[in-house]
Protein backbone atom coordinates (compact mmCIF):
# COMPACT_ATOMS: atom_id res chain seq x y z
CA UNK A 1 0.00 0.00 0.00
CA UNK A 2 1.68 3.42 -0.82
CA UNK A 3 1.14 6.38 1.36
CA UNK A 4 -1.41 8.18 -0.89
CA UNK A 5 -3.83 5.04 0.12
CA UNK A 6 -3.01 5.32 4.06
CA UNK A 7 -3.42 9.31 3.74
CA UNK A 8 -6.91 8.94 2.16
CA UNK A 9 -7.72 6.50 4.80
CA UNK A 10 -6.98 8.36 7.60
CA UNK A 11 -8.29 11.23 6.20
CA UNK A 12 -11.43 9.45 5.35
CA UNK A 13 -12.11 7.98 8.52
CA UNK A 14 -11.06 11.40 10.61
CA UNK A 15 -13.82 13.13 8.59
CA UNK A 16 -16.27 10.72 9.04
CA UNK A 17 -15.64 10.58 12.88
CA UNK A 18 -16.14 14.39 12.73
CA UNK A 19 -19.39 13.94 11.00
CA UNK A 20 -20.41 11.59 13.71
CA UNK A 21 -19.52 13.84 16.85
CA UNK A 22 -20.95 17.03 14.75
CA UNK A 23 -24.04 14.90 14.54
CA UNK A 24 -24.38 13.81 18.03
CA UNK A 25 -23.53 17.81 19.02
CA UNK A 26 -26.42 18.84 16.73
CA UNK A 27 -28.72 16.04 17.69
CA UNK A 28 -28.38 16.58 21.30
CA UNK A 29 -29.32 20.55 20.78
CA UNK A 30 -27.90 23.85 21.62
CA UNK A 31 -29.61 24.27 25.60
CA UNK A 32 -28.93 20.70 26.07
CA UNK A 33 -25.50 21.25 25.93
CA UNK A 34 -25.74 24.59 27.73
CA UNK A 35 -27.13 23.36 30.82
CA UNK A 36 -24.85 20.62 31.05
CA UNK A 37 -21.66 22.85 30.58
CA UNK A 38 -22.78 25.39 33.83
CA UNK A 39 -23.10 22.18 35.98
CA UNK A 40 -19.44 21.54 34.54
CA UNK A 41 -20.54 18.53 31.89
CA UNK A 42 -18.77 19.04 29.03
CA UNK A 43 -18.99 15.48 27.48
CA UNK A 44 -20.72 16.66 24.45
CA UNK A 45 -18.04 18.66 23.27
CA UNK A 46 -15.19 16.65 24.39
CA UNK A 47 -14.54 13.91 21.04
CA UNK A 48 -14.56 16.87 18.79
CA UNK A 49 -12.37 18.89 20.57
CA UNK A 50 -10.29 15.79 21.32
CA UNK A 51 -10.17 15.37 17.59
CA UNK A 52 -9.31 18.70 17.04
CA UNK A 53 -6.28 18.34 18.96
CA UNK A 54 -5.31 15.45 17.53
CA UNK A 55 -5.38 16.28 13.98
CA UNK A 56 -3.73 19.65 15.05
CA UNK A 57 -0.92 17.20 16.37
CA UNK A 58 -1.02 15.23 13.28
CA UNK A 59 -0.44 18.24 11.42
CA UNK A 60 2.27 19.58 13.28
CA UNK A 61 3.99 16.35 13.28
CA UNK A 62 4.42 16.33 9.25
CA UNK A 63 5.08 19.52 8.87
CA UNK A 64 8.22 19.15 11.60
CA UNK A 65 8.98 16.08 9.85
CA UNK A 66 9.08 16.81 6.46
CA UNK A 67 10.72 20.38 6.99
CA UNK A 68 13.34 18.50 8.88
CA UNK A 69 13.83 16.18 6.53
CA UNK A 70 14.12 18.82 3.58
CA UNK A 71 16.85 21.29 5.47
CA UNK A 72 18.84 17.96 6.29
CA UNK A 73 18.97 17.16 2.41
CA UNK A 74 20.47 20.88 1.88
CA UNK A 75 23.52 21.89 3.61
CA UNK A 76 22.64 25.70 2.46
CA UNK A 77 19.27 25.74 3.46
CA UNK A 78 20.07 24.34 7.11
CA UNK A 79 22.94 26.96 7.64
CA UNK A 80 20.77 30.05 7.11
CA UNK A 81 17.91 28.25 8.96
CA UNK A 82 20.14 27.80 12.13
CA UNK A 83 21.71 31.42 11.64
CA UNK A 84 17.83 32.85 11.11
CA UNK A 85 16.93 30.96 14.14
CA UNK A 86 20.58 31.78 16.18
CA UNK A 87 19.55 35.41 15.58
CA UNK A 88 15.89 34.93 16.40
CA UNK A 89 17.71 33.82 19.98
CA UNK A 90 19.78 36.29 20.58
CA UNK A 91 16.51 39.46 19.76
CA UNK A 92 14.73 37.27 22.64
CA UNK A 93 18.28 37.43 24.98
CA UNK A 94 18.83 40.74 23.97
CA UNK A 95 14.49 41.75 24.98
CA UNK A 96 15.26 39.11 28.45
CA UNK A 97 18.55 41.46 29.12
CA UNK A 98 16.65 44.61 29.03
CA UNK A 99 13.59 43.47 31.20
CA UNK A 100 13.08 44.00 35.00
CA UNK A 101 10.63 42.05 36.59
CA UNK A 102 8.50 42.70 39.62
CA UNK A 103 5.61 40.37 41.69
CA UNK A 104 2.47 41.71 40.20
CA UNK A 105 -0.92 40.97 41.30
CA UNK A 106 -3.35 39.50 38.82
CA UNK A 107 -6.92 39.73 38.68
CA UNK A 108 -7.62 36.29 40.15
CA UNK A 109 -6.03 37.01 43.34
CA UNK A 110 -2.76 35.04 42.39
CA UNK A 111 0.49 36.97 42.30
CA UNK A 112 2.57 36.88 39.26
CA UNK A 113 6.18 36.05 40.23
CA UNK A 114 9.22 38.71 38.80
CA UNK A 115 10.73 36.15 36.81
CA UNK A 116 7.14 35.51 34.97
CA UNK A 117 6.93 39.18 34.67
CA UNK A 118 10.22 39.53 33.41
CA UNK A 119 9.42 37.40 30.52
CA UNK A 120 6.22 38.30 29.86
CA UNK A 121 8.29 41.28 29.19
CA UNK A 122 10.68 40.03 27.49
CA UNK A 123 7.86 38.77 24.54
CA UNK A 124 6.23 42.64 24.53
CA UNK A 125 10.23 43.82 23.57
CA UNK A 126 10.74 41.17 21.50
CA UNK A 127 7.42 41.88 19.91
CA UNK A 128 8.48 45.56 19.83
CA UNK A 129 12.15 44.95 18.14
CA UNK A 130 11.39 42.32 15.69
CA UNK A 131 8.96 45.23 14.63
CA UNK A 132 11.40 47.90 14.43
CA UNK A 133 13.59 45.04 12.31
CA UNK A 134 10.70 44.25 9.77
CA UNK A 135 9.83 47.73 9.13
CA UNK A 136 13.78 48.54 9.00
CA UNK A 137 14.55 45.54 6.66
CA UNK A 138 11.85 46.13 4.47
CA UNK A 139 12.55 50.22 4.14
CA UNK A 140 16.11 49.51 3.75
CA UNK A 141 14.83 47.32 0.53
CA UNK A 142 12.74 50.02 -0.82
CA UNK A 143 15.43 52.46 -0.74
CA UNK A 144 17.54 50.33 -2.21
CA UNK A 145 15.46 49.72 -5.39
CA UNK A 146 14.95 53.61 -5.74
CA UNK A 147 18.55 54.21 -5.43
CA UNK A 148 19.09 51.64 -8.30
CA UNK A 149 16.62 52.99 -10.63
């Protein structure tokens, strides 16, 4: 059996267990399921989230797989991948470097400790200078192509 027959399988057979809990959410009706989730009864919902998740995972898998598998085959494509992603690191120790941290209280009553503050920090500068190097990178380009012309 070659893989096209196995993917249309399991594609198959995911789609038509998706029908079936999308039928059994519809059949069972929309205050049905209400009242059960307030009393904290979510079993109506549960396969076809579950199911969700685990195509999501399936998904994910391949696509680490196969773009694995395709930067291993080219030595020139896996040294600018692990220089994009070696400078990708260094932005986010760079944004950790210039964040302070302090206990904050959250709306729950739970505290946030400094260290969780300091990199929920972190992400907003890293957010902030992977902006500044889009917009820089791609005006730098522009320019670039004026000057030329």
């Amino acid at each position: 059996m070659n893989i096209q027959k196995i993917t249309t399988i399991i594609v198959t057979s995911l789609g038509v267990l998706g029908a079936v809990f999308v039928l059994m959410i519809v059949g069972k009706g929309d205050d049905a399921i209400e009242m059960s989730a307030m009393q904290g009864d979510f079993g109506s919902v549960t396969p076809i989230i579950l199911l969700a998740q685990i195509i999501l995972a399936i998904a994910i898998l391949i696509t680490v797989v196969f773009s694995i598998k395709n930067l291993a085959s080219d030595k020139g494509k896996l040294k600018s991948s692990l220089m994009a992603i070696g400078a990708f690191l260094l932005v986010l120790v760079v944004a950790y470097l210039f964040s302070s941290g302090e206990e904050t209280p959250m709306q729950d009553g739970a505290f946030l400790s400094a260290n969780g503050a300091r990199w929920v920090e972190a992400g907003i500068r890293m957010f902030y200078f992977l902006t500044v190097i889009a917009i820089a990178s791609m005006s730098y380009g522009s320019i670039r192509k004026l000057i030329k012309k």
